[in-house]
C-alpha atoms as a PDB file:
ATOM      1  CA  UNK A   1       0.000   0.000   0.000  1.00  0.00           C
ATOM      2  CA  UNK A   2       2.979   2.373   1.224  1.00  0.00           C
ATOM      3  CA  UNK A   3       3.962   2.315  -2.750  1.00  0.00           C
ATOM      4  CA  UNK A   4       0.308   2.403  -4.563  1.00  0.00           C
ATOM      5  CA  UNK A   5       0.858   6.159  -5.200  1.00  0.00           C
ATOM      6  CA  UNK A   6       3.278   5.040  -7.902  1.00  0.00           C
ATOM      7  CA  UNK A   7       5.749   8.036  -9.616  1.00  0.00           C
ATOM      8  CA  UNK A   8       5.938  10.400 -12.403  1.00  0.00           C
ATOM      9  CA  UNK A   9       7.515   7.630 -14.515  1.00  0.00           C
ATOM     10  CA  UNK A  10       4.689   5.188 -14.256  1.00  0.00           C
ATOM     11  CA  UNK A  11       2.178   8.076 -14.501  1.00  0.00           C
ATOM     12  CA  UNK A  12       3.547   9.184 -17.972  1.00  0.00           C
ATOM     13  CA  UNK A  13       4.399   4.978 -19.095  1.00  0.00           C
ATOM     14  CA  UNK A  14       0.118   4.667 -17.954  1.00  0.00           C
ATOM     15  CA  UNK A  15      -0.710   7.565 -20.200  1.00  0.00           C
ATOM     16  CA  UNK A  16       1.659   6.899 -22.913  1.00  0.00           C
ATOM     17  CA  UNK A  17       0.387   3.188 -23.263  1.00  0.00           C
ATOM     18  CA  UNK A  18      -3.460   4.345 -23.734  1.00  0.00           C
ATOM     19  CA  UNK A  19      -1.860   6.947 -26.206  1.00  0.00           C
ATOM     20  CA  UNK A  20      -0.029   4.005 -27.903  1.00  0.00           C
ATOM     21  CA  UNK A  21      -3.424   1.953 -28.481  1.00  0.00           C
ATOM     22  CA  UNK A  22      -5.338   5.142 -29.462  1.00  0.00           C
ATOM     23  CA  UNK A  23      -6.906   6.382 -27.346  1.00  0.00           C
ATOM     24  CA  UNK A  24      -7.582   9.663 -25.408  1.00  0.00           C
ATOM     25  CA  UNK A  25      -5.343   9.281 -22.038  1.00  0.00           C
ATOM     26  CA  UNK A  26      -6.849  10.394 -19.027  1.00  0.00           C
ATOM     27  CA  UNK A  27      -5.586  13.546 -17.808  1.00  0.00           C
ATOM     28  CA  UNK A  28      -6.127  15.183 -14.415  1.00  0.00           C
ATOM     29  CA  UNK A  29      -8.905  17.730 -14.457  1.00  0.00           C
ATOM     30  CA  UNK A  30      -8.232  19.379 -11.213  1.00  0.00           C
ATOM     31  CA  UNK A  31      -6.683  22.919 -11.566  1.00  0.00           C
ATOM     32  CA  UNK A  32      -4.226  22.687 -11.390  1.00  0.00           C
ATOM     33  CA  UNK A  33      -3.512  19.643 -12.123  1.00  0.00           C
ATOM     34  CA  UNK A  34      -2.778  16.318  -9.724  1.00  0.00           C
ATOM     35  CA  UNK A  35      -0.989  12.923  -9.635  1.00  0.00           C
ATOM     36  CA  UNK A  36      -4.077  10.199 -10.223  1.00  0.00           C
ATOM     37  CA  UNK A  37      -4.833   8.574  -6.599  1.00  0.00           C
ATOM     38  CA  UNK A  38      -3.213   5.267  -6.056  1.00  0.00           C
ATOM     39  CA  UNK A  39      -2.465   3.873  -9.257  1.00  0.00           C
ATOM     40  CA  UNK A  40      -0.845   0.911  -8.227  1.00  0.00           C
ATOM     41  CA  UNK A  41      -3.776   0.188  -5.772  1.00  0.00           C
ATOM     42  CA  UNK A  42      -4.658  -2.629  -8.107  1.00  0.00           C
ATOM     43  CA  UNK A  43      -1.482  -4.392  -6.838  1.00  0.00           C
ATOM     44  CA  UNK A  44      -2.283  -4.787  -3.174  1.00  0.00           C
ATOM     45  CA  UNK A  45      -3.005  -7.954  -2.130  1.00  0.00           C
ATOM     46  CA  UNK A  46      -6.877  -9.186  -1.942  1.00  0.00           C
ATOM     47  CA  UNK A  47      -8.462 -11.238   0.730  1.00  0.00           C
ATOM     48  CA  UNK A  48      -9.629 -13.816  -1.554  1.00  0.00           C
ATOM     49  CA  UNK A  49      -8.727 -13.448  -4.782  1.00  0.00           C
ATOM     50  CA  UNK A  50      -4.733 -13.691  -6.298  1.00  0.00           C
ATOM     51  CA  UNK A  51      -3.035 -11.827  -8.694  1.00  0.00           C
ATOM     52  CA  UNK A  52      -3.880 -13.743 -11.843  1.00  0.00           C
ATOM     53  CA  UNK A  53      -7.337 -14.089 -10.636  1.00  0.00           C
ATOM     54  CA  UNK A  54      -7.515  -9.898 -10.734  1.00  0.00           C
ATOM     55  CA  UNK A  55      -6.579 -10.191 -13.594  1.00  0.00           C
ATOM     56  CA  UNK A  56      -8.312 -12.664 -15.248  1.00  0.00           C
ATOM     57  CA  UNK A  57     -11.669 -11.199 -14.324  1.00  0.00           C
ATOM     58  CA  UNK A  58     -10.412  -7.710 -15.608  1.00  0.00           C
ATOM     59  CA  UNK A  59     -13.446  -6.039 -17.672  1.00  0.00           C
ATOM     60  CA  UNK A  60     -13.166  -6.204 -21.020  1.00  0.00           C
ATOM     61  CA  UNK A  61     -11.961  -3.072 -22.903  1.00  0.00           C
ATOM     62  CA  UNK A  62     -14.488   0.146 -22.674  1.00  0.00           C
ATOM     63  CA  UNK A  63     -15.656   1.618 -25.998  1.00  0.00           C
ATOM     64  CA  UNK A  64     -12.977   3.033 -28.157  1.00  0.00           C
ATOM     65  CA  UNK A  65     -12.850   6.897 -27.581  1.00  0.00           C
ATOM     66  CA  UNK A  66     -12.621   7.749 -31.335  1.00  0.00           C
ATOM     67  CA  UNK A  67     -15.968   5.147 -31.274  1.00  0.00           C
ATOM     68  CA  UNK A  68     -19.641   6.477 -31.812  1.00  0.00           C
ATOM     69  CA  UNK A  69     -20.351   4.647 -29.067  1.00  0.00           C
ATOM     70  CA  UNK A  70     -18.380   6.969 -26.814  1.00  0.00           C
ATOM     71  CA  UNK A  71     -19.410   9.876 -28.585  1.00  0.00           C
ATOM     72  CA  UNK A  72     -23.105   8.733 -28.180  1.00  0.00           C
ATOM     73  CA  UNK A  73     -22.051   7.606 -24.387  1.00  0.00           C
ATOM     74  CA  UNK A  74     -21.003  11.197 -23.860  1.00  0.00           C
ATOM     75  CA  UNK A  75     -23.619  13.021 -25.414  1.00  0.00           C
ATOM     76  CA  UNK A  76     -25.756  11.070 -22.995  1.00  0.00           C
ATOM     77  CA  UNK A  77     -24.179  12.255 -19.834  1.00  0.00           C
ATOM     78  CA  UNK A  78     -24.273  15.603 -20.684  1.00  0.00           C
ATOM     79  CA  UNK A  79     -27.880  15.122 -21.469  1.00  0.00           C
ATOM     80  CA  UNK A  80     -28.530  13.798 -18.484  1.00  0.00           C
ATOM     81  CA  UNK A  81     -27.164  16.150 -16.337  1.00  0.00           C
ATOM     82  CA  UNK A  82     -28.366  19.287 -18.481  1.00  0.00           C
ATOM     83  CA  UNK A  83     -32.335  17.611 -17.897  1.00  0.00           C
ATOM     84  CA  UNK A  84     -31.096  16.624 -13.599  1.00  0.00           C
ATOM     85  CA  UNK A  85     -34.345  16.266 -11.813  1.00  0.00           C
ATOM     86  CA  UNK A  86     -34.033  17.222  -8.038  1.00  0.00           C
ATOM     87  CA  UNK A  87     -35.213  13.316  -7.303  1.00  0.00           C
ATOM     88  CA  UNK A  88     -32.140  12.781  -9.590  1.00  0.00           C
ATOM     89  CA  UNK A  89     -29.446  15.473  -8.255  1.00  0.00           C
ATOM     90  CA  UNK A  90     -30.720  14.042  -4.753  1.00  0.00           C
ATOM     91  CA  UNK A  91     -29.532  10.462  -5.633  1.00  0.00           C
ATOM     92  CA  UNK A  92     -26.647  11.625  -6.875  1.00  0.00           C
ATOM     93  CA  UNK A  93     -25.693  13.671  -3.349  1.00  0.00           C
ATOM     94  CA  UNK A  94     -26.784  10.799  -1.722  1.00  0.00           C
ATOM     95  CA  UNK A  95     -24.052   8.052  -3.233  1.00  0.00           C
ATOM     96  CA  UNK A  96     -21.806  10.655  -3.020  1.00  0.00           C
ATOM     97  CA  UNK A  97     -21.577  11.612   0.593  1.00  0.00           C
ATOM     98  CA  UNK A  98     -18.986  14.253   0.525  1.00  0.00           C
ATOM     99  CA  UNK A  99     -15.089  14.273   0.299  1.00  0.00           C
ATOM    100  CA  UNK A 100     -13.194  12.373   2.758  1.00  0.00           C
ATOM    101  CA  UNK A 101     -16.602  10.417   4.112  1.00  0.00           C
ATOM    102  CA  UNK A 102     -17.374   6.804   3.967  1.00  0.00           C
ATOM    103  CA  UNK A 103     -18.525   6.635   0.507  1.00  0.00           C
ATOM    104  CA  UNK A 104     -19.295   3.778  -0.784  1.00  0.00           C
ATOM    105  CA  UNK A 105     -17.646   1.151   1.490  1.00  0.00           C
ATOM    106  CA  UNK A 106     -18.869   3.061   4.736  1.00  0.00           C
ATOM    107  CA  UNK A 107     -22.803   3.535   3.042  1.00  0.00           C
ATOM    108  CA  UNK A 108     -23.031  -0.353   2.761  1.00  0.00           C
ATOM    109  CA  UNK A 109     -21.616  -1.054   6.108  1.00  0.00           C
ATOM    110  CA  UNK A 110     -24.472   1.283   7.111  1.00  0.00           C
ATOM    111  CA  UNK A 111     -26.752  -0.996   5.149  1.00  0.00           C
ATOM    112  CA  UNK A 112     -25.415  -4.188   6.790  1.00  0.00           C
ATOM    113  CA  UNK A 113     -25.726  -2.469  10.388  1.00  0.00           C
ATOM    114  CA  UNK A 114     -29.164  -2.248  10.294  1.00  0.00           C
ATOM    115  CA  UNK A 115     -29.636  -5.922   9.004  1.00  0.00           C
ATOM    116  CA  UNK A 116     -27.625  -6.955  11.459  1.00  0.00           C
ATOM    117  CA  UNK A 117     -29.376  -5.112  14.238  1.00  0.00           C
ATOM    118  CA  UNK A 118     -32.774  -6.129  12.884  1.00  0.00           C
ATOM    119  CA  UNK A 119     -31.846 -10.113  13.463  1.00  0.00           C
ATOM    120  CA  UNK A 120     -30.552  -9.567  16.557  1.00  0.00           C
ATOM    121  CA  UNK A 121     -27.499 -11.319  15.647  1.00  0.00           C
ATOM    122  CA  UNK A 122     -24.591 -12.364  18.498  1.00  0.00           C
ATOM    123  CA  UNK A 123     -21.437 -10.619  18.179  1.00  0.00           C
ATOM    124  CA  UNK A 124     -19.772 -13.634  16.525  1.00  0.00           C
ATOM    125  CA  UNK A 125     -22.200 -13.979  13.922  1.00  0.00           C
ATOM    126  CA  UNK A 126     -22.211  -9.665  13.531  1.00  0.00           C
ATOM    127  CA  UNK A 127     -18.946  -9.835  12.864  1.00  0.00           C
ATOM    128  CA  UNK A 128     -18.321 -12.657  10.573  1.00  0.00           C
ATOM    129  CA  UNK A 129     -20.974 -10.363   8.742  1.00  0.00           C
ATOM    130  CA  UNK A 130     -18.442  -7.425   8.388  1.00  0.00           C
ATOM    131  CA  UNK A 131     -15.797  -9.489   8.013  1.00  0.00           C
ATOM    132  CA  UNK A 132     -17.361 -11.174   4.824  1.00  0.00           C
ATOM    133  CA  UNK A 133     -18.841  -7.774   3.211  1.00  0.00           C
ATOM    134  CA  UNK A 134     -15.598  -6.031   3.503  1.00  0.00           C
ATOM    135  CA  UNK A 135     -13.021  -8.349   2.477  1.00  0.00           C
ATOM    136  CA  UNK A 136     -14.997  -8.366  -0.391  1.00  0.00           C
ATOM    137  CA  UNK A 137     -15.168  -4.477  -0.745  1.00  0.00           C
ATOM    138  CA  UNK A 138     -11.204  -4.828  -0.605  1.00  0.00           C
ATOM    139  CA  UNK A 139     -11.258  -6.912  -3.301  1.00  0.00           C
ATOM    140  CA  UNK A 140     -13.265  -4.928  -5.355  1.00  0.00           C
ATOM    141  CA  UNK A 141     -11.255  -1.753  -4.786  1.00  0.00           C
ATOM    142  CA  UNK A 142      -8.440  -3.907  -5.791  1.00  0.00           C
ATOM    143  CA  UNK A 143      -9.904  -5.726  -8.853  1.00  0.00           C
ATOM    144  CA  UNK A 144     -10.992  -2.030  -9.742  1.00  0.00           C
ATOM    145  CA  UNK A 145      -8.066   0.378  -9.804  1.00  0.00           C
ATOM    146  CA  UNK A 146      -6.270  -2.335 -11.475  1.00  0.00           C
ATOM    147  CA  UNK A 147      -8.688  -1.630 -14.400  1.00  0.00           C
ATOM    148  CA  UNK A 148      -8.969   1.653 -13.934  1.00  0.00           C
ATOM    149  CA  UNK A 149      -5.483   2.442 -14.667  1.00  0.00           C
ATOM    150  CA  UNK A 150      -4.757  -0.841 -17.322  1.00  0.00           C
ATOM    151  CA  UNK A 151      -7.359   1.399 -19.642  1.00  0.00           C
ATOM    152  CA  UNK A 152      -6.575   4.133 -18.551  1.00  0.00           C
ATOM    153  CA  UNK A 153      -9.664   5.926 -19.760  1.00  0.00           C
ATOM    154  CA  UNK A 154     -10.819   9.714 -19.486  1.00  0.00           C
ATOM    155  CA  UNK A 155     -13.909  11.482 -17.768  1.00  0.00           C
ATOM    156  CA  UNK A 156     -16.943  12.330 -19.686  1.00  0.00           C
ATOM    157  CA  UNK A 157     -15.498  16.068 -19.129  1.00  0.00           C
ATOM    158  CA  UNK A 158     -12.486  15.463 -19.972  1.00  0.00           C
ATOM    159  CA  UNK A 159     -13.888  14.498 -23.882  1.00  0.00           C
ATOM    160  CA  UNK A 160     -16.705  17.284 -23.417  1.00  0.00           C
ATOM    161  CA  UNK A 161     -15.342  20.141 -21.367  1.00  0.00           C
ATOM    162  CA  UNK A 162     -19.074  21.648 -21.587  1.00  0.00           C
ATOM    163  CA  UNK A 163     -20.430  18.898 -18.900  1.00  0.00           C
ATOM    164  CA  UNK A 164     -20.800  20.185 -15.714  1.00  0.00           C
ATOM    165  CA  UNK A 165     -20.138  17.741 -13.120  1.00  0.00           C
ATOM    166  CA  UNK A 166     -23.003  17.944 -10.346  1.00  0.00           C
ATOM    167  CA  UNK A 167     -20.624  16.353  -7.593  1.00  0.00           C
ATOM    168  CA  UNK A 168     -16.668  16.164  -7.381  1.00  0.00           C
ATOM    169  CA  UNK A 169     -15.053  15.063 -10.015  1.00  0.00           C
ATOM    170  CA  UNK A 170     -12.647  11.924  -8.689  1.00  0.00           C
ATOM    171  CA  UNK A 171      -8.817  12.077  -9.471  1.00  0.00           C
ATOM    172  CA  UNK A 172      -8.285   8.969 -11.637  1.00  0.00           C
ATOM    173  CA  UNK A 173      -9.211   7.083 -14.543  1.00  0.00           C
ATOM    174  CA  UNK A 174     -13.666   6.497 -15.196  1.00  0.00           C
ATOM    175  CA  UNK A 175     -13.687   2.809 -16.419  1.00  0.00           C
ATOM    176  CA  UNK A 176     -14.664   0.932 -14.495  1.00  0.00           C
ATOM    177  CA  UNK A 177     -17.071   2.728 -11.687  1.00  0.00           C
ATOM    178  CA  UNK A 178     -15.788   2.266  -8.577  1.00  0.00           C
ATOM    179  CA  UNK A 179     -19.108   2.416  -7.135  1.00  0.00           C
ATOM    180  CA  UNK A 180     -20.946   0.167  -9.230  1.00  0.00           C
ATOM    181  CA  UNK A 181     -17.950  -2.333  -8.445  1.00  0.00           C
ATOM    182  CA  UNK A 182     -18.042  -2.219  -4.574  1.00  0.00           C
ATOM    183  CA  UNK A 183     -21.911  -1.859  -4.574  1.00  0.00           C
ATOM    184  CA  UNK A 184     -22.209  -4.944  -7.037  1.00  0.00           C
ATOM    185  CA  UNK A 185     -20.007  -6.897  -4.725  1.00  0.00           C
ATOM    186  CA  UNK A 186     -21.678  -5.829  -1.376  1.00  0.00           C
ATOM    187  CA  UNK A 187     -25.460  -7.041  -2.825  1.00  0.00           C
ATOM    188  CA  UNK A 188     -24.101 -10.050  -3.773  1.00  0.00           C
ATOM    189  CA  UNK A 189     -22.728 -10.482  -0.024  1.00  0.00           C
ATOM    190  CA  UNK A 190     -25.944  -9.428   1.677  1.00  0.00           C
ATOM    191  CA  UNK A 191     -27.902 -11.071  -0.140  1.00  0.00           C
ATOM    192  CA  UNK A 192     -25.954 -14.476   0.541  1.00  0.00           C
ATOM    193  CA  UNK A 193     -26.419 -13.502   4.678  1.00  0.00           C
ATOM    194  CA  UNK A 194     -29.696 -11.737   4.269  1.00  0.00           C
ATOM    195  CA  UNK A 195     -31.863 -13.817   1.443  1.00  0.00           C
ATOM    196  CA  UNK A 196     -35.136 -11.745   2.895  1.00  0.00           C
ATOM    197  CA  UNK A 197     -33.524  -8.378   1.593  1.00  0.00           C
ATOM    198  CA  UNK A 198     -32.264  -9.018  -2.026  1.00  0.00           C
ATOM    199  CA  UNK A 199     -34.979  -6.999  -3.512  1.00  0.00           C
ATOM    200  CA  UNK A 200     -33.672  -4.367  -1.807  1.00  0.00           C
ATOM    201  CA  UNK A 201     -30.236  -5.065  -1.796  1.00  0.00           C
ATOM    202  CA  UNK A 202     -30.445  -5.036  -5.675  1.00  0.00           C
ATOM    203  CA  UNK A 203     -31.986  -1.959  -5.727  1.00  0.00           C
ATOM    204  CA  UNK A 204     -29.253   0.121  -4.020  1.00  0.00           C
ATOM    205  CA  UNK A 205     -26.679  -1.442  -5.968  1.00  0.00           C
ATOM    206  CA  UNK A 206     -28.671  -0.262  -8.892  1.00  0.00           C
ATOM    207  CA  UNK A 207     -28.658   3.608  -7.251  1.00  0.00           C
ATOM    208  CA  UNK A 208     -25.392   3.907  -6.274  1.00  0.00           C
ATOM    209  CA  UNK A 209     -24.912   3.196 -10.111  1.00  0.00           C
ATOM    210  CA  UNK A 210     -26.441   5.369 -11.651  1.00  0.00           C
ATOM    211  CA  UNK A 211     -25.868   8.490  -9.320  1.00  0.00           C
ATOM    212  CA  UNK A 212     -22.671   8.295 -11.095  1.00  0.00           C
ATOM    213  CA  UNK A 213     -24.379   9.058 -14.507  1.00  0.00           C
ATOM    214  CA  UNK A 214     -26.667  11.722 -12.538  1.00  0.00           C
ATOM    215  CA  UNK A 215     -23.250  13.365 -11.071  1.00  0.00           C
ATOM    216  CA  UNK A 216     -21.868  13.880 -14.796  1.00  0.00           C
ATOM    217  CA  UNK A 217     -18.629  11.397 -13.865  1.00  0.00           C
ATOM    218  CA  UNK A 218     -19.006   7.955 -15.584  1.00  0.00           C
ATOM    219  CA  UNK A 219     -20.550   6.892 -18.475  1.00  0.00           C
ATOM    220  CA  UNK A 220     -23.416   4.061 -18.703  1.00  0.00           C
ATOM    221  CA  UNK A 221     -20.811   1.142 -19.925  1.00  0.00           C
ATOM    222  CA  UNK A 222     -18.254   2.226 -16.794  1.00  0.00           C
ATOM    223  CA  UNK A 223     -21.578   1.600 -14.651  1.00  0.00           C
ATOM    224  CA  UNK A 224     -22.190  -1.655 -16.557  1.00  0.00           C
ATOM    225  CA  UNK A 225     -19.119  -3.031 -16.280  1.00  0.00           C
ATOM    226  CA  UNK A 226     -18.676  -2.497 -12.716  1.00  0.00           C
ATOM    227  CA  UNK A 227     -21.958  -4.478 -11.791  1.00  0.00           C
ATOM    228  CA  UNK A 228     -20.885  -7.072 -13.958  1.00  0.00           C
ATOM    229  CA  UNK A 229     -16.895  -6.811 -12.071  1.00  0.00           C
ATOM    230  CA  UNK A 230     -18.524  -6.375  -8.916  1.00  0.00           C
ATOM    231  CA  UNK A 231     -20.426  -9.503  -8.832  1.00  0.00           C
ATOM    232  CA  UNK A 232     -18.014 -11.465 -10.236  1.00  0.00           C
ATOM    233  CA  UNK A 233     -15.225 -10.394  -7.543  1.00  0.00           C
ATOM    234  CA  UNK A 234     -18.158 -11.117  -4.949  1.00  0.00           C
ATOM    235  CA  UNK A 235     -18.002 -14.867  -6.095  1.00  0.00           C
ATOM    236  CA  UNK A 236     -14.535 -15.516  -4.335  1.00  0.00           C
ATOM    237  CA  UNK A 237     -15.755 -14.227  -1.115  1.00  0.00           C
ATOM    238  CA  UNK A 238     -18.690 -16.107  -1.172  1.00  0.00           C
ATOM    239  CA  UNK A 239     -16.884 -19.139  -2.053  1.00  0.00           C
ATOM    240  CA  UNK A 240     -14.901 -18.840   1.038  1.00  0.00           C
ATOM    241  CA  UNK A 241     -18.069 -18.413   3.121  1.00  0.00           C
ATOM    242  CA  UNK A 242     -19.446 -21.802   1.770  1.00  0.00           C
ATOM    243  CA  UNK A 243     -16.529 -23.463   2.803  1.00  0.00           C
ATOM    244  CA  UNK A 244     -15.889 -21.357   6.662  1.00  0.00           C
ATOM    245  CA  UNK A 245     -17.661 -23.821   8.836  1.00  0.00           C
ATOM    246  CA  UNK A 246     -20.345 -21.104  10.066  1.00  0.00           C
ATOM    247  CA  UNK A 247     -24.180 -22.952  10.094  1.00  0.00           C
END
């Protein structure tokens, strides 16, 4: 961890490789600009999963940015948040929580809180709870930023300075959606400890999605692709929980 901020070197080899498959390189849109956060995050080690297996469940690539796709993905953003509706903005403040607050890790331990609460659960059984939905939430941070910065790929307003972001715009690479990822893999855990609330569970991993769309900061296929990421990191952890001995 000590060494996931990386150095100038790897921050120009990152931007010079998605240059060298042609694309548009991300570039930091913070004035002035900043070194992306943690872009060797992707190598810490997991709780369940190994390196190859971070790798081998890496999304595939996002839409070319020279694509229609893209242009069309872009055009929607700015669309979207040019047409906000307050229930939308609200969302949108909601998944977002603020700088340096607990979003999105913290919200879902929130979540799992009151689940746990509500079955009156022993502290042994609360805590193999947390300790399940966040060494999957590691996992997908991990499994994350190491796609993040493999693609390398810009902001919506970074292609279409006109967009105005509706929250902060993050310091590092949109594809995949960090949010989508960790809120993909922590529905897939609560649902395996709380069957009753799935419905539910499914739902908020749906939100925090696309409050990333209502912000102006991702695009729908980085919001895609996370759910999809998301759930498949979630399958290592729950494979461990099959196999932990609890009843």
């Amino acid at each position: 961890m000590k060494t996931a901020g990386g150095s100038a070197v790897l921050w120009k080899a990152l931007a010079d490789s998605a240059t060298a498959r042609g694309e548009v390189a991300w570039v930091s849109q913070d004035i002035p600009a900043r070194p992306p956060m943690l872009p060797l995050f992707g190598q810490v080690r997991a709780w369940n999963m190994t390196p190859a297996n971070i790798v081998a469940e890496r999304p595939p690539p996002p839409p070319s940015t020279a694509s229609q796709q893209m242009k069309d993905e872009t055009a929607e953003v700015k669309r979207t948040v040019e047409h906000l509706t307050s229930a939308q903005l609200a969302i949108a403040q909601k998944w977002n929580d603020g700088a340096g607050t607990y979003s999105p890790p913290g919200h879902w331990n929130d979540v799992a809180l009151e689940y746990v609460r509500d079955a009156n659960m022993s502290e042994v059984r609360a805590a193999r709870v947390f300790a399940l939905l966040n060494m999957a939430m590691l996992d997908a941070g991990v499994a994350c930023w190491e796609a993040k910065f493999h693609y390398f790929n810009p902001r919506p307003s970074q292609l279409d300075p006109s967009i105005k972001t509706e929250i902060g715009l993050p310091n590092f690479p949109s594809y995949t959606s960090g949010h989508s990822t960790f809120s993909a893999a922590s529905s897939a855990i609560l649902t395996y400890l709380f069957p009753g609330g799935a419905t539910s569970f499914a739902a908020m991993r749906d939100e925090a999605g696309i409050s990333r769309l209502y912000g102006g900061i991702h695009y729908p296929s980085d919001i895609e692709a996370g759910k999809l990421h998301g759930g498949r990191v979630a399958g290592y952890t729950l494979t461990f929980a099959q196999s932990d001995g609890s009843q």
